[in-house]
Protein backbone atom coordinates (compact mmCIF):
# COMPACT_ATOMS: atom_id res chain seq x y z
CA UNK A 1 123.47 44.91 81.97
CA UNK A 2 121.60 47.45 79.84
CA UNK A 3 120.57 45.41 76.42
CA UNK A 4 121.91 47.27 73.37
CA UNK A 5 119.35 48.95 71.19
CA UNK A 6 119.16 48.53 67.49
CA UNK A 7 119.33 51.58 65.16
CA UNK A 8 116.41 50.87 63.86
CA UNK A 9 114.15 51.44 67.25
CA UNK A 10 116.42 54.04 67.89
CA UNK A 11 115.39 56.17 65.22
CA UNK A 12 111.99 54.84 65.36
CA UNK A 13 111.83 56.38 69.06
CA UNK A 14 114.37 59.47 68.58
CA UNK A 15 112.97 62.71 69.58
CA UNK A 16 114.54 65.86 69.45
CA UNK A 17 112.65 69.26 70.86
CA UNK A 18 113.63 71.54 68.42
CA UNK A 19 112.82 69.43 65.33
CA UNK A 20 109.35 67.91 66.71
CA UNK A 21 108.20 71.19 68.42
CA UNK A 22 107.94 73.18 65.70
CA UNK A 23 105.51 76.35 67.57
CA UNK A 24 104.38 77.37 63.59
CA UNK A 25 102.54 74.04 63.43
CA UNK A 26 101.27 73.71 66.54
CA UNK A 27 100.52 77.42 67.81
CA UNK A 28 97.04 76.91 67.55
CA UNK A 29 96.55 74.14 69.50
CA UNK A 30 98.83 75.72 72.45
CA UNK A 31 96.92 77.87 73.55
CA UNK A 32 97.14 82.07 74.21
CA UNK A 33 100.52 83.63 74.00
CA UNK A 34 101.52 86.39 76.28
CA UNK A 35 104.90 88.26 76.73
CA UNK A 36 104.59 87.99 80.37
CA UNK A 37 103.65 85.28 82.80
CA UNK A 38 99.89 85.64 83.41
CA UNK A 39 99.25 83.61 86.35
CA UNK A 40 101.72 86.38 88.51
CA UNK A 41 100.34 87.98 91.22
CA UNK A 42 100.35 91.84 90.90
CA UNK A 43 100.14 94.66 93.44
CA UNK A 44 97.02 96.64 93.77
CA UNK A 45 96.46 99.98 95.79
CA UNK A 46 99.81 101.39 95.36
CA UNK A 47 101.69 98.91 96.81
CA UNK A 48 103.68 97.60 93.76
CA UNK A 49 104.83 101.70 93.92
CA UNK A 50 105.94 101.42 97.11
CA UNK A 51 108.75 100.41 99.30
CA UNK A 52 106.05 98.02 101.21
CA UNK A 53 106.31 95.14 98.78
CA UNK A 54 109.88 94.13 99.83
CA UNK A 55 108.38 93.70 103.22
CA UNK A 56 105.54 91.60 101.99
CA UNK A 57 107.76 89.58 99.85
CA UNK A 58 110.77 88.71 103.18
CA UNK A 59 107.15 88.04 105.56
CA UNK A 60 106.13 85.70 102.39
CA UNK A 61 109.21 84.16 101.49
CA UNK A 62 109.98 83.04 105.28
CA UNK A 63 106.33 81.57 105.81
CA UNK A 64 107.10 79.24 102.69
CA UNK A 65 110.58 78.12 104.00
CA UNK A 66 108.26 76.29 106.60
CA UNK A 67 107.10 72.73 105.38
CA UNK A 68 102.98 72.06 105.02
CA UNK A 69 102.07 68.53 105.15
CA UNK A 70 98.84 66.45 105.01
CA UNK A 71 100.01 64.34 108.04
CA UNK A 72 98.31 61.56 110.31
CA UNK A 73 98.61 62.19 114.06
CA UNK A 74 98.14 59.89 117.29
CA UNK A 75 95.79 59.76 119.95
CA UNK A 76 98.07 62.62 121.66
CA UNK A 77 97.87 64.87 118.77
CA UNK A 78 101.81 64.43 118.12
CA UNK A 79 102.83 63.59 114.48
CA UNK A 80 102.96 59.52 113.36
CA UNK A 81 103.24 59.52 110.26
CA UNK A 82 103.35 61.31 106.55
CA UNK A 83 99.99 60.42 104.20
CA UNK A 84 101.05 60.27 100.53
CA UNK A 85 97.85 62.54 99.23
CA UNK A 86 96.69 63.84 96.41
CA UNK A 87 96.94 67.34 98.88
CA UNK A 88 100.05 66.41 100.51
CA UNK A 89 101.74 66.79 96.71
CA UNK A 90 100.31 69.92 96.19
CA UNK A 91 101.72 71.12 99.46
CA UNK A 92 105.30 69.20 99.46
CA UNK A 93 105.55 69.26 95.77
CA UNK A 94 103.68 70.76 93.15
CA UNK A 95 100.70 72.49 93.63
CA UNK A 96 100.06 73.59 89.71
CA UNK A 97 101.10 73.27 86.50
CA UNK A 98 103.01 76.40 87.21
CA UNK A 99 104.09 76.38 91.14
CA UNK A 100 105.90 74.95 93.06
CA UNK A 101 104.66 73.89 96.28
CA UNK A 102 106.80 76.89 98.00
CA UNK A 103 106.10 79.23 95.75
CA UNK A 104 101.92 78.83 95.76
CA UNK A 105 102.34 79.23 99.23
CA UNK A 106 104.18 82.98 98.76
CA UNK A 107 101.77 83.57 96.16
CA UNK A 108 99.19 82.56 98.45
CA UNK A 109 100.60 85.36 101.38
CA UNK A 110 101.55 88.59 99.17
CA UNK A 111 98.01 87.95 97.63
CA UNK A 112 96.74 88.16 101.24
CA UNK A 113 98.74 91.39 102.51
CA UNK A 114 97.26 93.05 98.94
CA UNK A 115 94.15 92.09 99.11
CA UNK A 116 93.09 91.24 102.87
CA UNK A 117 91.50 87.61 102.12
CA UNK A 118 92.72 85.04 99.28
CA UNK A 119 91.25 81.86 98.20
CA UNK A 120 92.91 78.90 97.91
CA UNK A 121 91.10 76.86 95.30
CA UNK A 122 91.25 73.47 94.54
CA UNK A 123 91.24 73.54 90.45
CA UNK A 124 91.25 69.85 89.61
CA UNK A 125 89.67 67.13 92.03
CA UNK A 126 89.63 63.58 91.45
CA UNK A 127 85.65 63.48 91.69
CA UNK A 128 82.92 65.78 91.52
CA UNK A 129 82.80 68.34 94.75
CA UNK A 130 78.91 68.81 94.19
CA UNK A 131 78.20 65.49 95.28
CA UNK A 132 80.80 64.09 97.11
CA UNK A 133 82.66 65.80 100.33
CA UNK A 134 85.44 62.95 99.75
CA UNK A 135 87.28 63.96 96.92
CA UNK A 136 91.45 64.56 96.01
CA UNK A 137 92.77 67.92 95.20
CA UNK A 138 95.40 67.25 92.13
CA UNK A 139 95.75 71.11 91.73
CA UNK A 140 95.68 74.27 93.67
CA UNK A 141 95.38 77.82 92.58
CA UNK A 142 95.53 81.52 94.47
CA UNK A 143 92.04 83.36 93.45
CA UNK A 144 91.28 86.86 94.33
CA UNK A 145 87.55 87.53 95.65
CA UNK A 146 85.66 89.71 94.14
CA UNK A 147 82.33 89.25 94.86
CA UNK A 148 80.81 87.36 98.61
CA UNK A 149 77.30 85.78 98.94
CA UNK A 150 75.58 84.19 101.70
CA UNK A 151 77.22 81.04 100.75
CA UNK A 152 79.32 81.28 98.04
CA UNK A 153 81.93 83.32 96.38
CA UNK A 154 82.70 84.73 92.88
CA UNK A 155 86.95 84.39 92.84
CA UNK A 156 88.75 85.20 89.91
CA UNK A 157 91.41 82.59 89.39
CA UNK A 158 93.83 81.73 86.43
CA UNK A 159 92.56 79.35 84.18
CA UNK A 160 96.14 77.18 82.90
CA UNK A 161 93.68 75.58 79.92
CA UNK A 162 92.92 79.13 78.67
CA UNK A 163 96.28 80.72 79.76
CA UNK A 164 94.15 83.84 80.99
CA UNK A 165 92.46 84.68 84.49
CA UNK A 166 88.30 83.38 85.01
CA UNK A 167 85.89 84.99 87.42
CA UNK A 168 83.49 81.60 88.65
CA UNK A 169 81.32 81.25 91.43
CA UNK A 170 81.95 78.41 94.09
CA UNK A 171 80.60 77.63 97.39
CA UNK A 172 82.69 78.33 100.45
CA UNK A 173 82.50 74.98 101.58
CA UNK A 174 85.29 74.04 99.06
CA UNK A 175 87.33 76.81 98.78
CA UNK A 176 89.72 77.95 101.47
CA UNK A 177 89.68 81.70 102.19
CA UNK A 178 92.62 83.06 104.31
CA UNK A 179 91.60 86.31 105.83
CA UNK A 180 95.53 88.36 106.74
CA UNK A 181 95.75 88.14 110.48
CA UNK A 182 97.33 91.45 110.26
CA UNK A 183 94.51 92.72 108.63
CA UNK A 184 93.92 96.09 111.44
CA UNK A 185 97.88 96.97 111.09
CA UNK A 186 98.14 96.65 106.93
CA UNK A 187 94.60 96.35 105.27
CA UNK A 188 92.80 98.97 107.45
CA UNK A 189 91.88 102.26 105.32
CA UNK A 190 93.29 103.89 108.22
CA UNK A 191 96.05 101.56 109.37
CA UNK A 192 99.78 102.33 110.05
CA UNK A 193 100.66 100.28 106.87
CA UNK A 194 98.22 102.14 104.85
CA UNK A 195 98.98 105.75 106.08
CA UNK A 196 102.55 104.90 105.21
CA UNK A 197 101.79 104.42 101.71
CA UNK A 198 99.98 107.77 101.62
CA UNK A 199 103.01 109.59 102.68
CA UNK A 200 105.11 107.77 100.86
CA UNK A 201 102.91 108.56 97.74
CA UNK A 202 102.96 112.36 99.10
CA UNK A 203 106.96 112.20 98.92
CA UNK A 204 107.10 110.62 95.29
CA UNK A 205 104.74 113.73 94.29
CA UNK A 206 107.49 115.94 96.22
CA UNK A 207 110.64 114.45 94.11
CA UNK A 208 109.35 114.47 90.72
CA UNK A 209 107.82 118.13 91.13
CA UNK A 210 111.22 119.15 92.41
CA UNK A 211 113.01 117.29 89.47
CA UNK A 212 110.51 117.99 87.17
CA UNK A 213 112.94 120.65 84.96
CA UNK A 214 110.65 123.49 85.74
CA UNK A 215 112.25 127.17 86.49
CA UNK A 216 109.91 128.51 88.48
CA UNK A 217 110.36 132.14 88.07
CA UNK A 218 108.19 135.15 89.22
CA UNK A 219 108.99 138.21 86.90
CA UNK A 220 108.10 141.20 88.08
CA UNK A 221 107.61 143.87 85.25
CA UNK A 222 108.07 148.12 85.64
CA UNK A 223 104.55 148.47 85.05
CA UNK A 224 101.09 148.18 87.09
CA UNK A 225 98.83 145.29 85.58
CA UNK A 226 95.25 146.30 86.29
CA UNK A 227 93.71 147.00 82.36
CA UNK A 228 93.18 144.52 80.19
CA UNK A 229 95.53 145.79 77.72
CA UNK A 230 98.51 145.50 80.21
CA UNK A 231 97.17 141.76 81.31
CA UNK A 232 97.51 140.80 77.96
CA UNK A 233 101.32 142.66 77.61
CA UNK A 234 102.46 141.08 80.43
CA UNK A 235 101.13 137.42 79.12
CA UNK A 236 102.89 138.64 76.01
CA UNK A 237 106.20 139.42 77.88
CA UNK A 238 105.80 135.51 79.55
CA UNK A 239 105.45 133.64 76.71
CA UNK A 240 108.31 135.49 74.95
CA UNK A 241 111.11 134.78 77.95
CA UNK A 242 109.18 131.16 77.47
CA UNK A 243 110.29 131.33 73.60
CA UNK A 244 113.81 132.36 74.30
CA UNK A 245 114.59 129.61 77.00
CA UNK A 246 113.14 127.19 74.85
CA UNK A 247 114.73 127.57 71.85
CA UNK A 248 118.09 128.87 73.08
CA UNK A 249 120.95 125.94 72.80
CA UNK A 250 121.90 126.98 76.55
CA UNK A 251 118.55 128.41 78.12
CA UNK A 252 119.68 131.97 78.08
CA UNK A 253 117.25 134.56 77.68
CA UNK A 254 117.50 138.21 78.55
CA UNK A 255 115.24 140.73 79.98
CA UNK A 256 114.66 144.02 80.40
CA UNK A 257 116.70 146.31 82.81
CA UNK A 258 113.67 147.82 84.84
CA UNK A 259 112.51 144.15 85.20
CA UNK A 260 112.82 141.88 88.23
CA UNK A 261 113.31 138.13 88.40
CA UNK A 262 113.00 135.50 91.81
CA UNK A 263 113.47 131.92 91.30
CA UNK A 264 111.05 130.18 93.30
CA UNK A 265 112.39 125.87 93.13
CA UNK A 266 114.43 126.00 96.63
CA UNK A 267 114.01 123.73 99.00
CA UNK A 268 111.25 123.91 101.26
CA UNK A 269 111.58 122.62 104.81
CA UNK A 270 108.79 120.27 105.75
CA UNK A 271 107.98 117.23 107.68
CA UNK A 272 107.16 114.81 105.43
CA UNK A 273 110.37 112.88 105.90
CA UNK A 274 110.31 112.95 109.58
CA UNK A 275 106.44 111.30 109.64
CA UNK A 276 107.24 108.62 107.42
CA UNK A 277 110.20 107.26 109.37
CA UNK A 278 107.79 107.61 112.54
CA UNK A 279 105.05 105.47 110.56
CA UNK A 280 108.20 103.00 109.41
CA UNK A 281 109.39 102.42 112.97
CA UNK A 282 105.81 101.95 114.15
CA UNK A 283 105.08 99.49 111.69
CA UNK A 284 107.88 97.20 112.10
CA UNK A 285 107.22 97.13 115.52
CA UNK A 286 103.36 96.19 114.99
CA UNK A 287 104.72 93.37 112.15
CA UNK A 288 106.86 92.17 114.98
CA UNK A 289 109.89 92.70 112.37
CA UNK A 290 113.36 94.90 112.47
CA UNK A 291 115.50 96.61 109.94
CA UNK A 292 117.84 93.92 111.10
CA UNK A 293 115.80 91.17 109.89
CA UNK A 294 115.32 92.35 106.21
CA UNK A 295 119.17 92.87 106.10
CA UNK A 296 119.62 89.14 107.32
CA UNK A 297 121.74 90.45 110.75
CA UNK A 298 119.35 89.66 113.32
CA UNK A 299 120.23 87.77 116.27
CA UNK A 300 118.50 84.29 117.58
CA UNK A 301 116.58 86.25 120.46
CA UNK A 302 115.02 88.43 117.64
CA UNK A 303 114.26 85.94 114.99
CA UNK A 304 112.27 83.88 117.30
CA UNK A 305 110.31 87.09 118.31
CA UNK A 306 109.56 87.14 114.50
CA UNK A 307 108.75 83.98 114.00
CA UNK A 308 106.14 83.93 116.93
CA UNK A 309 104.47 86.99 116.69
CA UNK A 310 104.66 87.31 112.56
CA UNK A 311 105.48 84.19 110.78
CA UNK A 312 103.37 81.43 113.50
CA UNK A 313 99.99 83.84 113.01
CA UNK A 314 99.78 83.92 109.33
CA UNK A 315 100.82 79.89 108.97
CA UNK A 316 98.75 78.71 111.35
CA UNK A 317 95.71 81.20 109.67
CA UNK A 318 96.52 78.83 106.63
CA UNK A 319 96.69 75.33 107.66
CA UNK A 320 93.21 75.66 110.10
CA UNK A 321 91.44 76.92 107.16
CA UNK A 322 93.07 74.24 104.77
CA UNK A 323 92.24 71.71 107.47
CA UNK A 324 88.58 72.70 108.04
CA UNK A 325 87.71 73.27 104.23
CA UNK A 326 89.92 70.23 102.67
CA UNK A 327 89.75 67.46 105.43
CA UNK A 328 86.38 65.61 105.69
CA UNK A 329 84.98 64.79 109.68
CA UNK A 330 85.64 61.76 108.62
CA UNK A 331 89.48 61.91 108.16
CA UNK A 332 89.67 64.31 111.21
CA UNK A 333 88.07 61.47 113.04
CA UNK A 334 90.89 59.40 111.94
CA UNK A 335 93.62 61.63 113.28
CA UNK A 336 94.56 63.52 109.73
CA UNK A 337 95.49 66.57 109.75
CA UNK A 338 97.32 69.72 107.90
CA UNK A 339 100.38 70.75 110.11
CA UNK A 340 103.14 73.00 109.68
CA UNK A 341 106.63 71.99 110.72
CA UNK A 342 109.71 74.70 110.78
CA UNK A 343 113.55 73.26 110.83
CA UNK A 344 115.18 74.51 114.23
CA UNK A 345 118.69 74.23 112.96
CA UNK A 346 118.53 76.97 109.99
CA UNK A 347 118.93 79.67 112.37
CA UNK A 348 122.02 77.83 114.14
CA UNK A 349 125.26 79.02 113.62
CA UNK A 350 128.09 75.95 112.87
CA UNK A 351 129.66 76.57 116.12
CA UNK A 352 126.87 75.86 118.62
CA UNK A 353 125.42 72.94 116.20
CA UNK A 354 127.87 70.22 118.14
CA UNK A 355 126.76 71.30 121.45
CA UNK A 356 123.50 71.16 120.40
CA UNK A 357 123.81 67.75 118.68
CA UNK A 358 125.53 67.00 122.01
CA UNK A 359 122.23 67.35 124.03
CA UNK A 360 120.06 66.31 122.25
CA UNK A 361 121.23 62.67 121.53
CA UNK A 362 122.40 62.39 124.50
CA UNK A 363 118.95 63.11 126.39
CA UNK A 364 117.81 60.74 123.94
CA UNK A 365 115.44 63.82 121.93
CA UNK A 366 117.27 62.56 118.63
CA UNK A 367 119.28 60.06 116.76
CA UNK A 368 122.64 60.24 115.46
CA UNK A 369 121.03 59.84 111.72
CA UNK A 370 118.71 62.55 112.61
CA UNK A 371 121.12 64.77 113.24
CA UNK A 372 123.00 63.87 110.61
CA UNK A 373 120.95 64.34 108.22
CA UNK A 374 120.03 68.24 109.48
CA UNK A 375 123.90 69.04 108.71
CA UNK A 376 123.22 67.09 105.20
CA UNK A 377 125.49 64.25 105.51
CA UNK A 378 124.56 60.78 104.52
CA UNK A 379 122.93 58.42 107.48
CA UNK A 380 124.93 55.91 108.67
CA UNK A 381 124.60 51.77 108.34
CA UNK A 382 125.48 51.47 111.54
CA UNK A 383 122.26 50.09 113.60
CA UNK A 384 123.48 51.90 116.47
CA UNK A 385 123.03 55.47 114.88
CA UNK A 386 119.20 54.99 114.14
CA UNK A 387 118.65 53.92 118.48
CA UNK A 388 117.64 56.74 121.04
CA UNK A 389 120.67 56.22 123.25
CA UNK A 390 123.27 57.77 125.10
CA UNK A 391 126.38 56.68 123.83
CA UNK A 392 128.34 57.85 126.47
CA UNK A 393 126.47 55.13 128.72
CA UNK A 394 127.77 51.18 128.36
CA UNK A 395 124.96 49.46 126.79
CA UNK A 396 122.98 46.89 128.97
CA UNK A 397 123.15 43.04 127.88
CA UNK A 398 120.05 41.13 126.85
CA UNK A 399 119.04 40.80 130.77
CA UNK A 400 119.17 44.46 131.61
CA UNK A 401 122.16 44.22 133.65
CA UNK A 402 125.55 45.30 132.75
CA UNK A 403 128.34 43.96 130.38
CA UNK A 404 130.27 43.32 133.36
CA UNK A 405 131.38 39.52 134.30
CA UNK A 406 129.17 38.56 136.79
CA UNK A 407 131.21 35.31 137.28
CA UNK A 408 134.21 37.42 137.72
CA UNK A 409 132.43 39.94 140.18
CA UNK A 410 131.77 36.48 142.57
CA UNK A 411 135.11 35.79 142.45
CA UNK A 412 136.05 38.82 143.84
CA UNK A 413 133.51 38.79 146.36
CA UNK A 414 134.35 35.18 147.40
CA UNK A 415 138.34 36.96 148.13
């Protein structure tokens, strides 16, 4: 029973955020204002212009749906047990003041299609990385490399005390840098991904000089221009049909009756359309991705083409370098590791889950909780559902044999 509170030590201990947080009184001790958030990553090179960044984004949102944990494993290499890390919050949980666990990690692989390597840097340790190797990572952060050295980097990275980004220098031991394992199809200067955005550039330049409100027109006038004095008429004779479709309410101008007009702004075959669509089809298949997976309609066969040959590259690109930068020999030694774990059952459809349920529990792969909990219905308190059985087998007595009446089977023997 919750003990009543008196109104004194209520009002002693009443807060309310609009009356305590006034932002006059405190807006210098807050920090930097901006209008917009300033820790967002940003295209580079054209590709925030460019139909490319949807693609990024799906390839980025899909490797975050996967979970990253700071795991310990057995002697086998096959995962025992959860450890409840410093790290292993910043990849379940929170990895910043500002992300999410799931969304560092997208931040972490549209930074790496833009730029071609990202850092992952650990902002806030427990203890002192200069002097120690065994330290906990409270806080990560995405950092763009600017500058490489034998040994060390200069990353700039978003500094949440100043509200504002920081160029500092670290040592590679400590910082994780992801290089894109698609790095010859979409960071090449000459790649498929990168002549796409060319053309694609090319067309933009196309459309807004074709809708660009221009005329166009060649007049041609009843006289020869080869003196000066006739240059200068005819320049004359421009800028006054200029004049009258300028200021005329309707753009109506007239001319004279010897003189000759051609509008030049038709369309003009080329085939800039036709080489972009061949670049688009050969990039999806380099990506390992269709048009039927960015409009969610792809089958099971194709998805798991994706996830192998897209989604299991760029992951696994992440947790090695996150292992060999973060873990100490020391912990490897004692079976910890960073692993990546994807949920089989998102891809299922409702009507194959029971056969599949089926199978599995009753080749003893999974328990009846397990499973019950992948549909997202509560475990149940029967002891029974938590065993690696199959229930459609009698379960053996306390001497291994069956439930059957011995005595009784004796008796039948003895008729």
């Amino acid at each position: 029973m919750q003990m009543e509170i008196s109104l004194g030590s209520r009002i002693k201990h009443a807060w309310n955020a609009f009356r305590d947080n006034n932002p006059i009184r405190y807006y210098r001790q807050i920090g930097n204002g901006s209008s917009y958030r300033p820790d967002r990553v940003r295209m580079t090179r054209g590709n925030s212009q460019s139909i490319v960044t949807p693609i990024y984004n799906r390839i980025a949102l899909d490797v975050s749906l996967n979970d990253i944990q700071h795991v310990r494993l057995d002697n086998d290499g096959r995962y025992l047990s959860t450890v409840g890390s410093l790290l292993n919050n910043c990849l379940t949980l929170e990895a910043n003041i500002d992300q999410t666990a799931r969304a560092f990690i997208q931040d972490v692989v549209i930074s790496m299609f833009d730029e071609g390597s990202v850092a992952i840097v650990p902002t806030d340790t427990d203890d002192n990385p200069e002097f120690t190797s065994s330290y906990g990572i409270e806080k990560l952060r995405t950092g763009k490399i600017v500058e490489w050295y034998p040994q060390h980097i200069k990353v700039q990275v978003y500094n949440e005390n100043l509200g504002r980004k920081a160029e500092i220098v670290l040592p590679k031991s400590m910082v994780a840098i992801i290089e894109n394992p698609l790095y010859a199809v979409i960071n090449e200067p000459n790649s498929t991904m990168q002549r796409l955005i060319r053309k694609l550039n090319l067309l933009d330049v196309v459309d807004e000089q074709s809708s660009s409100g221009k005329l166009d027109l060649i007049v041609q006038l009843p006289y020869v221009i080869r003196t000066e004095a006739r240059r200068v008429q005819a320049e004359n004779r421009r800028k006054d049909i200029e004049n009258q479709l300028s200021g005329s309410k309707y753009g109506i101008a007239y001319t004279d009756g010897t003189e000759r007009i051609t509008q030049l702004n038709r369309s003009v075959e080329n085939n800039l359309m036709t080489q972009i669509e061949y670049l688009t089809r050969m990039l999806y298949s380099q990506l390992g991705i269709t048009q039927s997976i960015l409009d969610g309609t792809a089958d099971d066969k194709t998805m798991l083409n994706y996830h192998s040959r897209t989604i299991e590259p760029i992951l696994s690109a992440i947790v090695d370098e996150m292992k060999r930068k973060f873990l100490t020999k020391t912990a490897r030694t004692q079976h910890q590791s960073i692993e990546f774990y994807r949920d089989p059952f998102k891809l299922v459809p409702v009507n194959d889950l029971a056969e599949i349920a089926d199978k599995l529990t009753r080749n003893e792969i999974v328990s009846t909780n397990e499973i019950r909990q992948t549909i997202g219905m509560k475990p149940s308190d029967d002891p029974s559902a938590d065993e690696l059985r199959n229930k459609n087998l009698s379960r053996p007595n306390e001497t291994g044999k069956n439930s059957f009446d011995i005595g009784n089977l004796k008796k039948i023997n003895d008729k």
